[in-house]
N, C-alpha and C. Protein backbone atom coordinates (compact mmCIF):
# COMPACT_ATOMS: atom_id res chain seq x y z
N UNK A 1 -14.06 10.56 -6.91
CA UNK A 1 -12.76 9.97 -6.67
C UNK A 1 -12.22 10.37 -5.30
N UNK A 2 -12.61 11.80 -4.68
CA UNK A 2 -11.96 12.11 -3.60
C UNK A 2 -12.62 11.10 -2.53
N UNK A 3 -13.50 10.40 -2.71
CA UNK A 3 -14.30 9.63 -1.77
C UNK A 3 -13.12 8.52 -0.98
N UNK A 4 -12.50 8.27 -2.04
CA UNK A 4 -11.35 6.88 -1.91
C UNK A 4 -10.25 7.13 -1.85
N UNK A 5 -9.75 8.63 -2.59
CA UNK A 5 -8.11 8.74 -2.20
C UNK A 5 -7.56 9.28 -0.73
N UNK A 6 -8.74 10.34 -0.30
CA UNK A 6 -8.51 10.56 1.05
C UNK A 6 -8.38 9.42 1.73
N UNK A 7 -8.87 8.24 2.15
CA UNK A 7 -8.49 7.22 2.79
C UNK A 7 -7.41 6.70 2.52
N UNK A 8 -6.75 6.38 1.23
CA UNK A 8 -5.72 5.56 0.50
C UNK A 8 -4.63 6.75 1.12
N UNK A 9 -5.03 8.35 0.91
CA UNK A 9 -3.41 9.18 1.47
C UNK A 9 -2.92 9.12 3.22
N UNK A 10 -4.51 8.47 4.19
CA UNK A 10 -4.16 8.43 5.03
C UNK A 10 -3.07 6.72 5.54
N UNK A 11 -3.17 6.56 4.43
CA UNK A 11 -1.97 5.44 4.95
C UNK A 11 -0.67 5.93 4.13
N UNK A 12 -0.33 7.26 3.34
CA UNK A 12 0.76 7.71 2.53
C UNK A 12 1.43 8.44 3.80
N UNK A 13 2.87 8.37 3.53
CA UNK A 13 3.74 9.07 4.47
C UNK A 13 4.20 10.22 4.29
N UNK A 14 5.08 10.77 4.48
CA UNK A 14 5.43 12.71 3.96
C UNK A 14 5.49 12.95 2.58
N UNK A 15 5.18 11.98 1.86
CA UNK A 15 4.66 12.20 0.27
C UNK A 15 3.04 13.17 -0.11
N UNK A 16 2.35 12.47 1.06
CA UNK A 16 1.22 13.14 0.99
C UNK A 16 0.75 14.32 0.61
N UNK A 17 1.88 15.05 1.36
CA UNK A 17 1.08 17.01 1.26
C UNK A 17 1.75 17.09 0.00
N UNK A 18 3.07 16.94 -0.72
CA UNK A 18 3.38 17.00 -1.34
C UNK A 18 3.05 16.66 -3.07
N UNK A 19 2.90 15.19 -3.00
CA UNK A 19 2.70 14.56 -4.03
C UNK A 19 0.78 14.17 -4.35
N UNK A 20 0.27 14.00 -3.20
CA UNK A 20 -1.49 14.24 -3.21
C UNK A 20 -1.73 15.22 -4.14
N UNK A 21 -1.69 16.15 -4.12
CA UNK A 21 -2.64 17.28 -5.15
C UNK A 21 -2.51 16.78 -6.40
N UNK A 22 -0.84 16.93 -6.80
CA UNK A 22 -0.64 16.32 -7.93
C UNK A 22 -0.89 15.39 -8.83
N UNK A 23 -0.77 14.31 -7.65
CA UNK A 23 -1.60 13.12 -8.56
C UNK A 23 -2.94 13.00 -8.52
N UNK A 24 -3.95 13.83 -7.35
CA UNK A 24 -5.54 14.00 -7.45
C UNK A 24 -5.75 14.47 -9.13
N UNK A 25 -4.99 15.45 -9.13
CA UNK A 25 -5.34 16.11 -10.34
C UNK A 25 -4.93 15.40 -11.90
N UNK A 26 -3.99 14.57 -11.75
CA UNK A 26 -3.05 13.69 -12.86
C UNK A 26 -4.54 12.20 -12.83
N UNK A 27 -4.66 11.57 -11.35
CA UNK A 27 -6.19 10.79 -11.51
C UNK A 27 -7.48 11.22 -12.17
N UNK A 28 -7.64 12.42 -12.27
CA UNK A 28 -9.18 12.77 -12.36
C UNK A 28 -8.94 12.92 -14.08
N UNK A 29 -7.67 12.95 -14.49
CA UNK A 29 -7.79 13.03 -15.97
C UNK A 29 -7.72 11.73 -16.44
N UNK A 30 -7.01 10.52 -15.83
CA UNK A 30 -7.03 9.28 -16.24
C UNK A 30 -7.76 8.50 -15.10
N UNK A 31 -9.49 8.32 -15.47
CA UNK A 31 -10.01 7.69 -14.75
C UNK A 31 -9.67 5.88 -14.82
N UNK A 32 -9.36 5.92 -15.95
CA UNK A 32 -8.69 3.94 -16.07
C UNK A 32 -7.91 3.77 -14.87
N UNK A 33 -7.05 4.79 -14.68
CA UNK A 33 -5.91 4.02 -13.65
C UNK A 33 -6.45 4.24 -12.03
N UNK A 34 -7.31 5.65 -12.00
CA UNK A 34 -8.15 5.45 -10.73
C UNK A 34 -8.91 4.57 -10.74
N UNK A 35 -9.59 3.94 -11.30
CA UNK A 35 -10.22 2.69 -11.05
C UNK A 35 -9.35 1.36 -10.33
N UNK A 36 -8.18 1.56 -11.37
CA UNK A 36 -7.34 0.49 -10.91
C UNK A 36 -6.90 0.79 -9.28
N UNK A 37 -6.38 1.49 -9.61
CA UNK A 37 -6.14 1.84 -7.62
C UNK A 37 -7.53 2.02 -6.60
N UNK A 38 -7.98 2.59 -7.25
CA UNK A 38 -9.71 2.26 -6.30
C UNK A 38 -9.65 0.87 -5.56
N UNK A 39 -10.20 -0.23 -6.83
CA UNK A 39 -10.08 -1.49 -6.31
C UNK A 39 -8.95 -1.96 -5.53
N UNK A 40 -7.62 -1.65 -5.30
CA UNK A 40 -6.96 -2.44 -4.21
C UNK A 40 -7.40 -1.40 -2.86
N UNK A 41 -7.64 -0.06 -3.27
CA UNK A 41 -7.82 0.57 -1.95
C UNK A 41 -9.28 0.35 -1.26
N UNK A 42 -10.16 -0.18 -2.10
CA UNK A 42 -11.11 -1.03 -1.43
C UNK A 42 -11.07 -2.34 -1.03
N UNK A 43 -10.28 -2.79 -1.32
CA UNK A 43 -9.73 -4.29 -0.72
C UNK A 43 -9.27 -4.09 0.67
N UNK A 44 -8.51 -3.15 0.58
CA UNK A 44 -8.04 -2.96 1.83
C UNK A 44 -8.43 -2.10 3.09
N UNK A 45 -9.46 -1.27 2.56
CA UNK A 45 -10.11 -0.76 3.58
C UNK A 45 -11.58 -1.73 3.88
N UNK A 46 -12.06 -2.80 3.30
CA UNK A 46 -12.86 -3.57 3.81
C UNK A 46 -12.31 -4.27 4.73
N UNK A 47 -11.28 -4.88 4.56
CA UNK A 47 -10.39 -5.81 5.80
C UNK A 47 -9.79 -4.90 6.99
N UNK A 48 -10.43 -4.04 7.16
CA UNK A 48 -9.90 -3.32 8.30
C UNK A 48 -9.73 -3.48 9.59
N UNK A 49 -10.96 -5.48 9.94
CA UNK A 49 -11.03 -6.10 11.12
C UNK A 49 -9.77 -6.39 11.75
N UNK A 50 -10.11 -6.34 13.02
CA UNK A 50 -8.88 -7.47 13.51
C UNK A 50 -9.28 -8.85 14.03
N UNK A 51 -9.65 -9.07 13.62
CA UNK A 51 -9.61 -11.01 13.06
C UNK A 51 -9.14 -11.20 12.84
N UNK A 52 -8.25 -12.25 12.57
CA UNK A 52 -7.31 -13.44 11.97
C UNK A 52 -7.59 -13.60 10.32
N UNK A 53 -8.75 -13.34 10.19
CA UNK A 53 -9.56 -13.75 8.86
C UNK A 53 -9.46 -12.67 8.22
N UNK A 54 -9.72 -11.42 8.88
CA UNK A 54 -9.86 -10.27 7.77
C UNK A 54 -8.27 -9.67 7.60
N UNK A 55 -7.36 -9.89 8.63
CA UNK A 55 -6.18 -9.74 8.37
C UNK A 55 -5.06 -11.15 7.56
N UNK A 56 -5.78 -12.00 7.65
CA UNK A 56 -5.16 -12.65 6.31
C UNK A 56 -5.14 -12.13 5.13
N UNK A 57 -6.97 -11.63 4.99
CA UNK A 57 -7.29 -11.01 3.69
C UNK A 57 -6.32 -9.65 3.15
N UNK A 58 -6.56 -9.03 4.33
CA UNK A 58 -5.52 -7.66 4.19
C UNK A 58 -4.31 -8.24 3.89
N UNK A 59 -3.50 -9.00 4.26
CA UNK A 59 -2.03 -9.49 3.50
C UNK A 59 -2.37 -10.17 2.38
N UNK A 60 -3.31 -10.29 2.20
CA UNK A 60 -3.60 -11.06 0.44
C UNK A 60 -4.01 -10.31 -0.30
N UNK A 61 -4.53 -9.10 0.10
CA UNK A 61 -4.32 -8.29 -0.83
C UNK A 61 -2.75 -6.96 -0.47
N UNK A 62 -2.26 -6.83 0.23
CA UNK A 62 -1.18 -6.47 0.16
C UNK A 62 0.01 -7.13 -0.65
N UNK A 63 -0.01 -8.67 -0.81
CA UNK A 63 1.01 -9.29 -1.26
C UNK A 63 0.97 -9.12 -2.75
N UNK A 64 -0.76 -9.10 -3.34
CA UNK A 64 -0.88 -8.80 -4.96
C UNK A 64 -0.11 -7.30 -4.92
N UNK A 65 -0.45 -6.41 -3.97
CA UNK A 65 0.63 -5.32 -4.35
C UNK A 65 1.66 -5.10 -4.80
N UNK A 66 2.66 -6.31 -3.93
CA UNK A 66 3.73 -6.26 -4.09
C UNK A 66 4.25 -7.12 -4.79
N UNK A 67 3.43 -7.62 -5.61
CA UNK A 67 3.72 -8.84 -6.71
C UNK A 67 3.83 -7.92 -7.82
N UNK A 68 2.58 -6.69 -8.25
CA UNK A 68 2.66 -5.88 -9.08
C UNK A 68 4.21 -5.13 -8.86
N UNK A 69 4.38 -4.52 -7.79
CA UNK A 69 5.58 -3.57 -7.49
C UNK A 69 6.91 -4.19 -7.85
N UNK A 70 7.21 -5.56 -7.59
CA UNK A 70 8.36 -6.21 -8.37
C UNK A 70 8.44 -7.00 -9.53
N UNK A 71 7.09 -6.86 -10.09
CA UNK A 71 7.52 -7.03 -11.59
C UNK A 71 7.39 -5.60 -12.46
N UNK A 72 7.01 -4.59 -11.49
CA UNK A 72 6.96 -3.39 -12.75
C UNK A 72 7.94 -2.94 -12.08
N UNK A 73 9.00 -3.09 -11.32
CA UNK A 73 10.46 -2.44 -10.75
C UNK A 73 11.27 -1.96 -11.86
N UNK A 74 11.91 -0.68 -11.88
CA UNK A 74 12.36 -0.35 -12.62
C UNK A 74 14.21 -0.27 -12.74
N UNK A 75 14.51 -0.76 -11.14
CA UNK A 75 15.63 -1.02 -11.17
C UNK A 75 16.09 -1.59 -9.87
N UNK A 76 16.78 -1.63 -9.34
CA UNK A 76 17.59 -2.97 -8.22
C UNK A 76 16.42 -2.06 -7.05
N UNK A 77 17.32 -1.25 -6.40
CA UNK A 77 16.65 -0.81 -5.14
C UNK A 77 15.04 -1.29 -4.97
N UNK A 78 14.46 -0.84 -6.33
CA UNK A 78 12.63 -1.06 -6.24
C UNK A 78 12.89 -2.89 -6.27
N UNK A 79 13.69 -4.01 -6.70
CA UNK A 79 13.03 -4.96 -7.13
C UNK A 79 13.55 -5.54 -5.10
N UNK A 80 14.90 -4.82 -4.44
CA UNK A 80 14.75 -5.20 -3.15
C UNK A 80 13.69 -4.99 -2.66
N UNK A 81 13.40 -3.45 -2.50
CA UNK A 81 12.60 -3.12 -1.45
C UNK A 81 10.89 -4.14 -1.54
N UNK A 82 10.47 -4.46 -2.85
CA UNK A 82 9.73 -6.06 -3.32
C UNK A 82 10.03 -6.68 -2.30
N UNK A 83 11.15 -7.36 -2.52
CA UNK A 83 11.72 -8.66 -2.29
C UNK A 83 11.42 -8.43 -0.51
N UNK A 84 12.24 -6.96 -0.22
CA UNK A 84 11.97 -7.38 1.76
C UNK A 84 10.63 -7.31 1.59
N UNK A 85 9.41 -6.58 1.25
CA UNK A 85 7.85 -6.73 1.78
C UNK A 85 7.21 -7.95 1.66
N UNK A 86 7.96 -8.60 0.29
CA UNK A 86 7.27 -10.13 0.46
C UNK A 86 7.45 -11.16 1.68
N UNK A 87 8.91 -10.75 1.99
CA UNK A 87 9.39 -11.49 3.66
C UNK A 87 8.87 -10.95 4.32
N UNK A 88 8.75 -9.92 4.37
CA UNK A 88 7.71 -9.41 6.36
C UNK A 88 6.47 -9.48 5.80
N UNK A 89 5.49 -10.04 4.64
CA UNK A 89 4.79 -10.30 4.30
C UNK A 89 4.01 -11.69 4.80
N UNK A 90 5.60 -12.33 4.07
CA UNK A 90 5.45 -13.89 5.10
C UNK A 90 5.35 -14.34 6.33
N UNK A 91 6.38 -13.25 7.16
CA UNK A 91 6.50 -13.34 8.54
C UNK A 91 5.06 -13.10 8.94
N UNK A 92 4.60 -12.23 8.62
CA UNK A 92 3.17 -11.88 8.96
C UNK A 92 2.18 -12.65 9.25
N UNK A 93 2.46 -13.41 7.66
CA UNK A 93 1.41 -14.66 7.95
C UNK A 93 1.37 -15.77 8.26
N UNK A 94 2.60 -16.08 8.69
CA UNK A 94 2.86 -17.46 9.64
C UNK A 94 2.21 -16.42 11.05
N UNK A 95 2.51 -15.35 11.48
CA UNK A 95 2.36 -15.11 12.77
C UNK A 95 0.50 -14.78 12.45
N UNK A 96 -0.07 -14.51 11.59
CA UNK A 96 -1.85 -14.96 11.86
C UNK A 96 -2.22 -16.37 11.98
N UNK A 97 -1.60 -17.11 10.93
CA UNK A 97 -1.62 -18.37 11.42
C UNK A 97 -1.66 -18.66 12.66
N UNK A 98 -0.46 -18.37 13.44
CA UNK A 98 -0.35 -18.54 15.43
C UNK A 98 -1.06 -18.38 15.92
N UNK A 99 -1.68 -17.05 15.39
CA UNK A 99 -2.60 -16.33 16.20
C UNK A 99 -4.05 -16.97 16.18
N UNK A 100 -3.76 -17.43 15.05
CA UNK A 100 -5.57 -17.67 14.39
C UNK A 100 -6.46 -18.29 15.77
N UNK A 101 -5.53 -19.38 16.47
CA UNK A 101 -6.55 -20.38 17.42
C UNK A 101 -6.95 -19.64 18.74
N UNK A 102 -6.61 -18.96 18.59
CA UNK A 102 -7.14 -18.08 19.82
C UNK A 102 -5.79 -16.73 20.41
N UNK A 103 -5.89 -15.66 20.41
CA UNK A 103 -5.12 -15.05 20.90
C UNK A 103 -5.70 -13.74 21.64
N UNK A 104 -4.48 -13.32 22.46
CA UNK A 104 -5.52 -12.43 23.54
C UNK A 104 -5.16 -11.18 22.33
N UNK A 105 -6.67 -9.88 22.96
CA UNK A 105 -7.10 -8.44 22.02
C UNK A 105 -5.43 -8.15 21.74
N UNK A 106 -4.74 -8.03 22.82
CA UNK A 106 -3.26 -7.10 23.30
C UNK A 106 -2.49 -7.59 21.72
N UNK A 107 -2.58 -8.94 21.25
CA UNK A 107 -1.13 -9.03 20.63
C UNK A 107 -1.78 -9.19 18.63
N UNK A 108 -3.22 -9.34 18.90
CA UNK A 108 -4.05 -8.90 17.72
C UNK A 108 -4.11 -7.46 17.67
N UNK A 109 -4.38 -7.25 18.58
CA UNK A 109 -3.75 -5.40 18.50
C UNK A 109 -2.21 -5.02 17.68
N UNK A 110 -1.43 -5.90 18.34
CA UNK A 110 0.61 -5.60 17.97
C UNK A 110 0.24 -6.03 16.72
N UNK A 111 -0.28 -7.34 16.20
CA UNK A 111 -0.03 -7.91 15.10
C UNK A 111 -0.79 -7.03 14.21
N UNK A 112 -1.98 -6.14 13.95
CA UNK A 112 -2.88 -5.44 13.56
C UNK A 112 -1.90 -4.05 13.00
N UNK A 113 -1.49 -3.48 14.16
CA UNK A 113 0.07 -2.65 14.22
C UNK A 113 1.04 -2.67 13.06
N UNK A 114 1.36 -4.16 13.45
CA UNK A 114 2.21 -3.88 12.56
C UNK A 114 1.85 -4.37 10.82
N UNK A 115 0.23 -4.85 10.70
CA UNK A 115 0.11 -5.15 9.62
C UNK A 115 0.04 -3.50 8.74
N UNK A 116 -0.57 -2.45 9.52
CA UNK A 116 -1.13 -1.18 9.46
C UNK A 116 0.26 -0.37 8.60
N UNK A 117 1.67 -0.71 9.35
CA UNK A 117 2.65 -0.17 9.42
C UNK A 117 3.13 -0.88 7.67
N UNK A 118 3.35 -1.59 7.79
CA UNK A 118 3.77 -2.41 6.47
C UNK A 118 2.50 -1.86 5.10
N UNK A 119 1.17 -1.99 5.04
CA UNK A 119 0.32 -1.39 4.26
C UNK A 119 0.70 0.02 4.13
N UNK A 120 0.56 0.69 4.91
CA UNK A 120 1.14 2.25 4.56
C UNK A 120 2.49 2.05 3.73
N UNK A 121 3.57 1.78 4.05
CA UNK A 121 4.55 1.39 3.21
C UNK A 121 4.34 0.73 1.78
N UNK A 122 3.44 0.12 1.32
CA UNK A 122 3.57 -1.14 0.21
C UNK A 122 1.90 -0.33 -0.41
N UNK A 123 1.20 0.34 0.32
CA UNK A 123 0.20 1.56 -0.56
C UNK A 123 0.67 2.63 -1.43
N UNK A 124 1.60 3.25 -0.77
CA UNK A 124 2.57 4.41 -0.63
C UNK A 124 3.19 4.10 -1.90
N UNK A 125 4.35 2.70 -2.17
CA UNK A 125 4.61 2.88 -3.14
C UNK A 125 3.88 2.28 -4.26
N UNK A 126 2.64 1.20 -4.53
CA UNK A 126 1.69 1.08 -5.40
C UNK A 126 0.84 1.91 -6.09
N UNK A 127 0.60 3.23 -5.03
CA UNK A 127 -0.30 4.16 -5.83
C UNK A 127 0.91 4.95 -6.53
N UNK A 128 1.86 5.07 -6.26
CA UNK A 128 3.12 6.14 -6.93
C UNK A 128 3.59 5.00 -7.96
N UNK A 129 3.66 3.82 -7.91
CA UNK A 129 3.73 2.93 -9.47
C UNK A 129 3.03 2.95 -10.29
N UNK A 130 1.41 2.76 -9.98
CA UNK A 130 0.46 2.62 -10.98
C UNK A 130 0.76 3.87 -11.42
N UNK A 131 1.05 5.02 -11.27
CA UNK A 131 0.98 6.47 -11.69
C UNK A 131 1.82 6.35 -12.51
N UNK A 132 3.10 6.27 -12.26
CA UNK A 132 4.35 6.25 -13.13
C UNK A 132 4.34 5.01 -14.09
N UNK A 133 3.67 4.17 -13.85
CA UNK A 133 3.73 3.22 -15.47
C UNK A 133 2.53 3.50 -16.13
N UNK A 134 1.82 4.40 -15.58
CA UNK A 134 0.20 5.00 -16.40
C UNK A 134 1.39 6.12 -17.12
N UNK A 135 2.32 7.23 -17.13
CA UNK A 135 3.02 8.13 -17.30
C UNK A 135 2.39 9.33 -16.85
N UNK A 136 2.38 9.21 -15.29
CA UNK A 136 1.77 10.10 -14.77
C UNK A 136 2.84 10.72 -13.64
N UNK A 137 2.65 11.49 -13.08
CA UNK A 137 3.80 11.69 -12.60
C UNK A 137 4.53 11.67 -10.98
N UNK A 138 5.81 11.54 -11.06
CA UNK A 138 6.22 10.47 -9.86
C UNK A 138 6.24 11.42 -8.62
N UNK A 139 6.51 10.98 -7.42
CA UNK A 139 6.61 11.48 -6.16
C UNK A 139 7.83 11.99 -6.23
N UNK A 140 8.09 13.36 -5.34
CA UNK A 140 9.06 13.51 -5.29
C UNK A 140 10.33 12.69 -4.36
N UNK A 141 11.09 12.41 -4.29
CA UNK A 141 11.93 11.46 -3.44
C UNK A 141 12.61 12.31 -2.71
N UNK A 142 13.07 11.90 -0.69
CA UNK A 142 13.95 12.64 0.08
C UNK A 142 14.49 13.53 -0.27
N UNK A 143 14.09 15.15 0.38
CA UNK A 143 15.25 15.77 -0.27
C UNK A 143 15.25 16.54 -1.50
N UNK A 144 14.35 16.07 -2.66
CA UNK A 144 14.35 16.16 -3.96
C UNK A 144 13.67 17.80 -3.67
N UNK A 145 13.47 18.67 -4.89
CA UNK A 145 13.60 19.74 -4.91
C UNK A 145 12.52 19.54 -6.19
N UNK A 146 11.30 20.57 -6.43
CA UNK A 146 9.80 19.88 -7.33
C UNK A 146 10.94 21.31 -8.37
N UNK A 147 10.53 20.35 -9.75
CA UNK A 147 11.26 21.32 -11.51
C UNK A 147 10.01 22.79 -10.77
N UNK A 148 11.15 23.90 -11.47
CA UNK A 148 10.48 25.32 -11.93
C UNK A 148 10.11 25.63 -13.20
């Protein structure tokens, strides 16, 4: 399992040092739900091109993410923060579309950027959902202080 989560934590943000061990150890007892997260984190580390093509793919499988993330929302804030990734989701992919017919390395680079930037975000909170509707346990949030 460590084969695949090390890659999947390098797109996790200051949750990582924190909440990684925890759930390594909460995964290795429920291999069902590492499987389940396996497969999108191999979806998305195959599309790692910057093509037009393999970064469509990467937002097609980012968008099933976030299709899961706002129907298992557990209350307003989670069903927004959905709602904005599906729009810069979209924005995204009208702007591969643009790009598709030819565009120079420089702005497949920006667009690559910022697909990179948005996946870390919409990974981040998919692997901390599947956990918490498996009843496994959640990340700590800003600030938050881990029970004694």
């Amino acid at each position: 399992m460590a084969t695949w989560l090390g890659p999947a934590l390098r797109f996790i943000g200051g949750n990582a040092v924190r909440y990684g061990p925890l759930a390594l150890a909460w995964l290795q007892q429920n291999p069902d739900v590492a499987d389940r997260i396996q497969e999108q984190v191999s979806k998305l580390r195959r599309s790692d091109a910057q093509s037009p093509e393999a970064m469509r793919k990467t937002l097609e499988s980012m968008r099933e993410q976030v299709e899961y993330l706002r129907d298992s929302a557990d209350d307003g804030p989670e069903r927004m923060r959905a709602k904005a990734w599906a729009a810069s989701l979209t924005k995204l992919e009208h702007a591969v579309k643009m790009l598709s017919g030819g565009a120079s390395k420089a702005d497949l680079k920006r667009l690559r950027a910022s697909i990179d930037r948005l996946r870390g975000e919409i990974l981040d909170a998919f692997l901390a959902e599947q956990i918490e509707d498996a009843g496994g346990p959640a990340p700590l949030e800003r600030g938050a202080q881990p029970e004694r």
